[in-house]
PDB file of N, CA and C in Angstrom:
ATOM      1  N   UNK A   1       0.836  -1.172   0.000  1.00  0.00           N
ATOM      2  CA  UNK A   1       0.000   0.000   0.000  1.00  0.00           C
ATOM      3  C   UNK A   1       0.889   1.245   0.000  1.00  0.00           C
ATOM      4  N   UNK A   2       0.433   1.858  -0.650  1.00  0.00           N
ATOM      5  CA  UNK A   2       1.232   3.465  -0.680  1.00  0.00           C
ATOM      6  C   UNK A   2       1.131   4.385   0.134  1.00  0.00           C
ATOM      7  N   UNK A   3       1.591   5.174   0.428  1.00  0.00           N
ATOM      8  CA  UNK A   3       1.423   6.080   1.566  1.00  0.00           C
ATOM      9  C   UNK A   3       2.170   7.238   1.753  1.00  0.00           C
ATOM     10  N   UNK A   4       1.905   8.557   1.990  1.00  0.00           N
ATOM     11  CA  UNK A   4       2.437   9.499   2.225  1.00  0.00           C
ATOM     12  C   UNK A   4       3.850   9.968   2.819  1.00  0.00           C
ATOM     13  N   UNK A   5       4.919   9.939   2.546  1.00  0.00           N
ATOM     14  CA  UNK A   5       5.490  10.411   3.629  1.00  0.00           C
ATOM     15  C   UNK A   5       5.656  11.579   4.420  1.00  0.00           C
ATOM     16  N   UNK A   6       4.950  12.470   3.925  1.00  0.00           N
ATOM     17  CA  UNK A   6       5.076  13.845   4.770  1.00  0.00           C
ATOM     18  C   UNK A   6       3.623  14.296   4.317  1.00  0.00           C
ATOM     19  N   UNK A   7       3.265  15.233   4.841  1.00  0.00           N
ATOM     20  CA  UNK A   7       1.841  15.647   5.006  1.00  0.00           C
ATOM     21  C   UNK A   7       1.699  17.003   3.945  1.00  0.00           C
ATOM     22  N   UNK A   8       0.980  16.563   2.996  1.00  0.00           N
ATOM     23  CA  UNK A   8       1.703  17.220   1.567  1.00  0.00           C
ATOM     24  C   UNK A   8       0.646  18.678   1.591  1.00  0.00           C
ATOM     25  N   UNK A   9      -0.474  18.294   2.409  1.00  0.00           N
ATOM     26  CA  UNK A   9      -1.404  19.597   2.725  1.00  0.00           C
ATOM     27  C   UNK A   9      -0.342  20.484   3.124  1.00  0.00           C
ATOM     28  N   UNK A  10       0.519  20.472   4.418  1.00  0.00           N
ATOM     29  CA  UNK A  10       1.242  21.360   5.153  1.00  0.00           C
ATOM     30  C   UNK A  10       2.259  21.793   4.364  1.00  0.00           C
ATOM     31  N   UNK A  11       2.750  21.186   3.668  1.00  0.00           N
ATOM     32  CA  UNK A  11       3.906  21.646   2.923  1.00  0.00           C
ATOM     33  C   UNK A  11       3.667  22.325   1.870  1.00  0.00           C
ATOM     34  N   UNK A  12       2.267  22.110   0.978  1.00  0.00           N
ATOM     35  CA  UNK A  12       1.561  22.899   0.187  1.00  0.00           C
ATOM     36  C   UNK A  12       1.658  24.292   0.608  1.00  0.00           C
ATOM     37  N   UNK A  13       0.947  24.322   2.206  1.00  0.00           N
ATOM     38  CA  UNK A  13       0.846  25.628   2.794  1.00  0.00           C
ATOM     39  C   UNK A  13       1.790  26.464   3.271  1.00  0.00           C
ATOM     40  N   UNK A  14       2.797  25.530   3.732  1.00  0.00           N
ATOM     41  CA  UNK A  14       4.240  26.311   3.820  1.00  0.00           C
ATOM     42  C   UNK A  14       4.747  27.129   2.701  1.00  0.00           C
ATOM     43  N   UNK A  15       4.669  26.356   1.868  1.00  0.00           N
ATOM     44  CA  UNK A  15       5.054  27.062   0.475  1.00  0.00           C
ATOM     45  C   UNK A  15       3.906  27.894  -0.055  1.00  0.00           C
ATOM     46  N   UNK A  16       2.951  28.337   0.653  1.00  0.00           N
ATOM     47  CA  UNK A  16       2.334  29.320   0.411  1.00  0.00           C
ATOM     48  C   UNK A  16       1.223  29.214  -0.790  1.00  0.00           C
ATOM     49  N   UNK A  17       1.079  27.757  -1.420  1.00  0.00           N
ATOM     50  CA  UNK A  17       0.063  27.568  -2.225  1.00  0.00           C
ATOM     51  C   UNK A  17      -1.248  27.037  -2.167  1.00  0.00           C
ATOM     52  N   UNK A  18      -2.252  27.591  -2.419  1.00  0.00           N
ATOM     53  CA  UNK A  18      -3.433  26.844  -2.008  1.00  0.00           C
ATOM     54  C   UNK A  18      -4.280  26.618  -3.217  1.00  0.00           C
ATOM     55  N   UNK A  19      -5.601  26.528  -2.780  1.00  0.00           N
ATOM     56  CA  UNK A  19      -6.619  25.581  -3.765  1.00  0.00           C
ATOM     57  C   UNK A  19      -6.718  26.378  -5.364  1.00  0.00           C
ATOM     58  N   UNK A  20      -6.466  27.221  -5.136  1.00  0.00           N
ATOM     59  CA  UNK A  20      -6.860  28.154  -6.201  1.00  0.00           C
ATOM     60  C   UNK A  20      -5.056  27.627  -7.307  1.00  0.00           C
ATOM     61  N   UNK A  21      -3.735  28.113  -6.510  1.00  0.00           N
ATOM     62  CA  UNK A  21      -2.524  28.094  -6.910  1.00  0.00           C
ATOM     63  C   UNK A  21      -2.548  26.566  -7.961  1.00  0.00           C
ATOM     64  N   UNK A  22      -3.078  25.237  -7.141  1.00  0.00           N
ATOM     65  CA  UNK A  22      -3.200  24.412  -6.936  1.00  0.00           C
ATOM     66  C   UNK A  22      -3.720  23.781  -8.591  1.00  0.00           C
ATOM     67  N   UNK A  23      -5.058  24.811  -8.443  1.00  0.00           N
ATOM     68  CA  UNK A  23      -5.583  24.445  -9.615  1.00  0.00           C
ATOM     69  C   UNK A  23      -5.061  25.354 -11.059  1.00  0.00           C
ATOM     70  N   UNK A  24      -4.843  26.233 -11.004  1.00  0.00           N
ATOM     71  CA  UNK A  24      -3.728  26.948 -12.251  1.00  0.00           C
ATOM     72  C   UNK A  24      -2.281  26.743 -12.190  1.00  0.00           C
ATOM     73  N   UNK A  25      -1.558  26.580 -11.486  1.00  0.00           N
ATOM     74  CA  UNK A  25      -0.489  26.196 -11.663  1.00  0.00           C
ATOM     75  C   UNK A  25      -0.091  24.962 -11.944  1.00  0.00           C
ATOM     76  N   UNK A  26      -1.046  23.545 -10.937  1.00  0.00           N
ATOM     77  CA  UNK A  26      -0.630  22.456 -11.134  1.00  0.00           C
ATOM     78  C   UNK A  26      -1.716  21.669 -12.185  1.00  0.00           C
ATOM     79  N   UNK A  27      -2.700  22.168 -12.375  1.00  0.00           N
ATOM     80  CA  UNK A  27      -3.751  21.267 -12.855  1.00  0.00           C
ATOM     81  C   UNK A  27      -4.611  20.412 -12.170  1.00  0.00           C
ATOM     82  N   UNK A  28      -4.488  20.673 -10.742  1.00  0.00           N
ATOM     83  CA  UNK A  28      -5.098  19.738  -9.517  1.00  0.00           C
ATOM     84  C   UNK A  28      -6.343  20.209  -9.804  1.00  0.00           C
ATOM     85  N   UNK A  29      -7.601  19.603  -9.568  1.00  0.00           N
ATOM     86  CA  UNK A  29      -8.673  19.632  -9.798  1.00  0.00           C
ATOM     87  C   UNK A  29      -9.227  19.808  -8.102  1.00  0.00           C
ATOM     88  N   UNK A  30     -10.935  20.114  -7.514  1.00  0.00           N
ATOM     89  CA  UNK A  30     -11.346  20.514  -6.946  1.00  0.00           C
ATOM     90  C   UNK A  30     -11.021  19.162  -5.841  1.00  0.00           C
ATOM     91  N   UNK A  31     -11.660  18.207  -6.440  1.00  0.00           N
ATOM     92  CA  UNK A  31     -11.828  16.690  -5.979  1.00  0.00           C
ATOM     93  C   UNK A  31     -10.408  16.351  -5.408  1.00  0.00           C
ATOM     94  N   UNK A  32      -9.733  16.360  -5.989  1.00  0.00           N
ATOM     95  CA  UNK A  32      -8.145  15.923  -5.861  1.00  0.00           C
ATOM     96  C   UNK A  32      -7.700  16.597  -5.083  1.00  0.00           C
ATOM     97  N   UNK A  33      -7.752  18.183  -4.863  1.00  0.00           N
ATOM     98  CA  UNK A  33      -7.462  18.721  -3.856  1.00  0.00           C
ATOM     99  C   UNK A  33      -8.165  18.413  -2.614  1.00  0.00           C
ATOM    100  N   UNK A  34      -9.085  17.827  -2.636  1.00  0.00           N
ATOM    101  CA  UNK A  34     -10.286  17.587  -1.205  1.00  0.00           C
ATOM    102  C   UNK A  34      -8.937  16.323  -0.583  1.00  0.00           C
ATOM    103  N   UNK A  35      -8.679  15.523  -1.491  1.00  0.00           N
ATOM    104  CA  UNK A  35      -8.055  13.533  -1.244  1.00  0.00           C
ATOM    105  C   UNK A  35      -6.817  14.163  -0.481  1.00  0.00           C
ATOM    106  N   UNK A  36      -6.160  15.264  -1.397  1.00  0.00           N
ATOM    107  CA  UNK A  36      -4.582  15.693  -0.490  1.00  0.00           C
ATOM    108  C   UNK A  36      -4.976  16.396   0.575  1.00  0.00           C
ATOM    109  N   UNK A  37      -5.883  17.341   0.896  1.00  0.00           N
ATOM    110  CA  UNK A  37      -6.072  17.790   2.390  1.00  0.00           C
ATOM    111  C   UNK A  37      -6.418  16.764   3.258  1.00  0.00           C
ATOM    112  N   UNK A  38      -7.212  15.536   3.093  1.00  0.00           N
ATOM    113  CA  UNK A  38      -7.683  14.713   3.458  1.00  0.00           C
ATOM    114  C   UNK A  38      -6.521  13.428   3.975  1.00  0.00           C
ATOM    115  N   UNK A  39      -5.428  13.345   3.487  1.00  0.00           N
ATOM    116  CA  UNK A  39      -3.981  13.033   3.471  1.00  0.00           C
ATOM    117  C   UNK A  39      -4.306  11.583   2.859  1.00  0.00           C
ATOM    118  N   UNK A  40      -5.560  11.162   1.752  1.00  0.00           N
ATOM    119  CA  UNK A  40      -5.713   9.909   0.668  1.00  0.00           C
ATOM    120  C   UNK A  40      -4.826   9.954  -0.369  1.00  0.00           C
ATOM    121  N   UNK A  41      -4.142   8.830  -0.767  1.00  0.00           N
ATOM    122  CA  UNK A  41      -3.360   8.789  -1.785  1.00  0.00           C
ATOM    123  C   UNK A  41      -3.701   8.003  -2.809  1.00  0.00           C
ATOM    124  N   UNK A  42      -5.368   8.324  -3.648  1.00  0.00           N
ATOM    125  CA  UNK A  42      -5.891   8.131  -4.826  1.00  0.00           C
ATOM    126  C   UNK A  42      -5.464   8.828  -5.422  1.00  0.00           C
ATOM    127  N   UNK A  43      -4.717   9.236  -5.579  1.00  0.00           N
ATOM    128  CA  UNK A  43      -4.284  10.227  -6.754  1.00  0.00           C
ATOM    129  C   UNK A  43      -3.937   9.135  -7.627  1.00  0.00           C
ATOM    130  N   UNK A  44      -3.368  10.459  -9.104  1.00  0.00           N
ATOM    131  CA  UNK A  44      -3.019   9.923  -9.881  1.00  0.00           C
ATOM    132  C   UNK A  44      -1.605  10.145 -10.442  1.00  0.00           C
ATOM    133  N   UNK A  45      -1.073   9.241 -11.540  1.00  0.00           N
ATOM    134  CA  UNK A  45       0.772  10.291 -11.396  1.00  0.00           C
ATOM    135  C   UNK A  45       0.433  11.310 -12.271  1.00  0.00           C
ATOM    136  N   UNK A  46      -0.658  12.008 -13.071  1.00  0.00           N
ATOM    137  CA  UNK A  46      -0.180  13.678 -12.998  1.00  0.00           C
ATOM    138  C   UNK A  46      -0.145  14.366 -12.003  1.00  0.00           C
ATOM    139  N   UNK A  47      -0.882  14.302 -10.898  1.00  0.00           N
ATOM    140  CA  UNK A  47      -0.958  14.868  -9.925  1.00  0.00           C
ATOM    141  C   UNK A  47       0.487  14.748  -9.121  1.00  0.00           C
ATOM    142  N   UNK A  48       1.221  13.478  -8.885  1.00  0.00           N
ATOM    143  CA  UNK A  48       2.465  13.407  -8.240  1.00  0.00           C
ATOM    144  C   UNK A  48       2.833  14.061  -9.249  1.00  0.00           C
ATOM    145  N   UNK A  49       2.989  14.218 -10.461  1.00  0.00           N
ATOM    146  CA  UNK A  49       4.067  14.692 -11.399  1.00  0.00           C
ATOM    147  C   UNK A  49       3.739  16.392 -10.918  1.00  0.00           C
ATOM    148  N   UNK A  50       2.395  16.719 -10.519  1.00  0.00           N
ATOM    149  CA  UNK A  50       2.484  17.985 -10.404  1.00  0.00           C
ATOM    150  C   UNK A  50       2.834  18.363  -9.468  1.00  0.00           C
ATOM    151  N   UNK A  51       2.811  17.677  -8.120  1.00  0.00           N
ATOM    152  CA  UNK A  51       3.132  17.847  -6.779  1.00  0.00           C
ATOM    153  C   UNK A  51       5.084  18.203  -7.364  1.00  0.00           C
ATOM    154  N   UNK A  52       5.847  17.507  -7.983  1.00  0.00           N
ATOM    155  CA  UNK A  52       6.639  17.092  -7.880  1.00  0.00           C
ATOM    156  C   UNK A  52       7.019  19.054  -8.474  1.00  0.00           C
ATOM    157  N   UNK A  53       6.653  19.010  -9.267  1.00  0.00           N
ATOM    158  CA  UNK A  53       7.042  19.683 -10.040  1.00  0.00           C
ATOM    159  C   UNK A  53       6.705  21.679  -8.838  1.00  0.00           C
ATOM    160  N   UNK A  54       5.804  21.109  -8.080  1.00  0.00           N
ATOM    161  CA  UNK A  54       5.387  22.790  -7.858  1.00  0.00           C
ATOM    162  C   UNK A  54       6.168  22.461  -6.571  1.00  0.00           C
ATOM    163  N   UNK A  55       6.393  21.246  -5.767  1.00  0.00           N
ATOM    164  CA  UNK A  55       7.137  21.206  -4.573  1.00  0.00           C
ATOM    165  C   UNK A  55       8.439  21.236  -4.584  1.00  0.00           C
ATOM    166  N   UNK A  56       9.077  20.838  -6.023  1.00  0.00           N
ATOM    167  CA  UNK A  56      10.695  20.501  -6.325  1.00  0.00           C
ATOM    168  C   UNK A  56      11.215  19.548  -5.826  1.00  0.00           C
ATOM    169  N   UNK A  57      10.420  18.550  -5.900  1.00  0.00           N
ATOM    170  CA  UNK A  57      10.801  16.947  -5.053  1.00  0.00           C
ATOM    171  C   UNK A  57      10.290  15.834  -5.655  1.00  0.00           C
ATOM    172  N   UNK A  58      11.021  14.800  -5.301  1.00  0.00           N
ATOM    173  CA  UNK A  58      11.211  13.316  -6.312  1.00  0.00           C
ATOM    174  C   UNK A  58       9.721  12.696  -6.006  1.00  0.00           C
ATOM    175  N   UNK A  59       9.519  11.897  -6.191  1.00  0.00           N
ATOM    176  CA  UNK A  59       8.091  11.032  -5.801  1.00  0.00           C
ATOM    177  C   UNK A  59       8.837  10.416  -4.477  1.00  0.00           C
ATOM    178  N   UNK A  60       9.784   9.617  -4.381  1.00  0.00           N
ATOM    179  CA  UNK A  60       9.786   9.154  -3.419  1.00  0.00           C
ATOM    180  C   UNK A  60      10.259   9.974  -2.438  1.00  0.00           C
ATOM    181  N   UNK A  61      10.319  11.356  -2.690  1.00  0.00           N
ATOM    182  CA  UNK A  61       9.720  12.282  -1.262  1.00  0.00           C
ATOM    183  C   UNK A  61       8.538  12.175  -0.870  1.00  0.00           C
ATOM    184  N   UNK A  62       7.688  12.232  -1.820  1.00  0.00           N
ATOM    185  CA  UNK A  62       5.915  12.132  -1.104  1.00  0.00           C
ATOM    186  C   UNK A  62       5.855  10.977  -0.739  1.00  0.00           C
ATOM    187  N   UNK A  63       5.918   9.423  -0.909  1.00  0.00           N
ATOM    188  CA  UNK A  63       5.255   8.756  -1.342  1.00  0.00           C
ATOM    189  C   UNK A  63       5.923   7.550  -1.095  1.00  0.00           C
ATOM    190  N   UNK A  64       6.257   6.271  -0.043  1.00  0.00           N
ATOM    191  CA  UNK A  64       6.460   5.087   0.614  1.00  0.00           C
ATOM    192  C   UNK A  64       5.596   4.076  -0.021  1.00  0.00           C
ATOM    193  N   UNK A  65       6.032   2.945  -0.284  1.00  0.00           N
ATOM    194  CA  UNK A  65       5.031   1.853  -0.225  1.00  0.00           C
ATOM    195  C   UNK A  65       5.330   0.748   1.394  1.00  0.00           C
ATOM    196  N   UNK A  66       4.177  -0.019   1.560  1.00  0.00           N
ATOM    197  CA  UNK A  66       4.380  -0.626   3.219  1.00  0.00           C
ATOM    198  C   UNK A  66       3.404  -1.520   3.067  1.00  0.00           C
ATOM    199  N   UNK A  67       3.956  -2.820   3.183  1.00  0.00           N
ATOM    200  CA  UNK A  67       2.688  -3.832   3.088  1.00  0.00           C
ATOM    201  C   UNK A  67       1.799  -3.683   4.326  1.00  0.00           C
TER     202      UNK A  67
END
């Protein structure tokens, strides 16, 4: 199972981006933003690709697998 490694809401907010940033900058949609505040990892890999890209970090910064 996959799983978060850091709490990607907070770090979103650290870096000062929110729902709105979220959705023009990264392409995150309304829904998708609800799953990452929510700390669910249904996403999909555009979304890691976008995380990756607006946070400046690898996937396996966000993102552990753990049986």
């Amino acid at each position: 199972m996959l799983k978060w490694k850091i709490d990607v809401w907070k770090v979103l907010e650290a870096e000062g981006i929110n729902m709105y940033q979220l959705k023009k900058k990264g392409g995150i949609g309304q829904q998708t933003a609800e799953y990452l505040k929510a700390g669910q990892t249904n996403v999909s890999l555009k979304t890691v690709d976008a995380l990756c890209r607006m946070l400046k970090l690898q996937p396996g910064d966000l993102l552990e697998y753990e049986e």
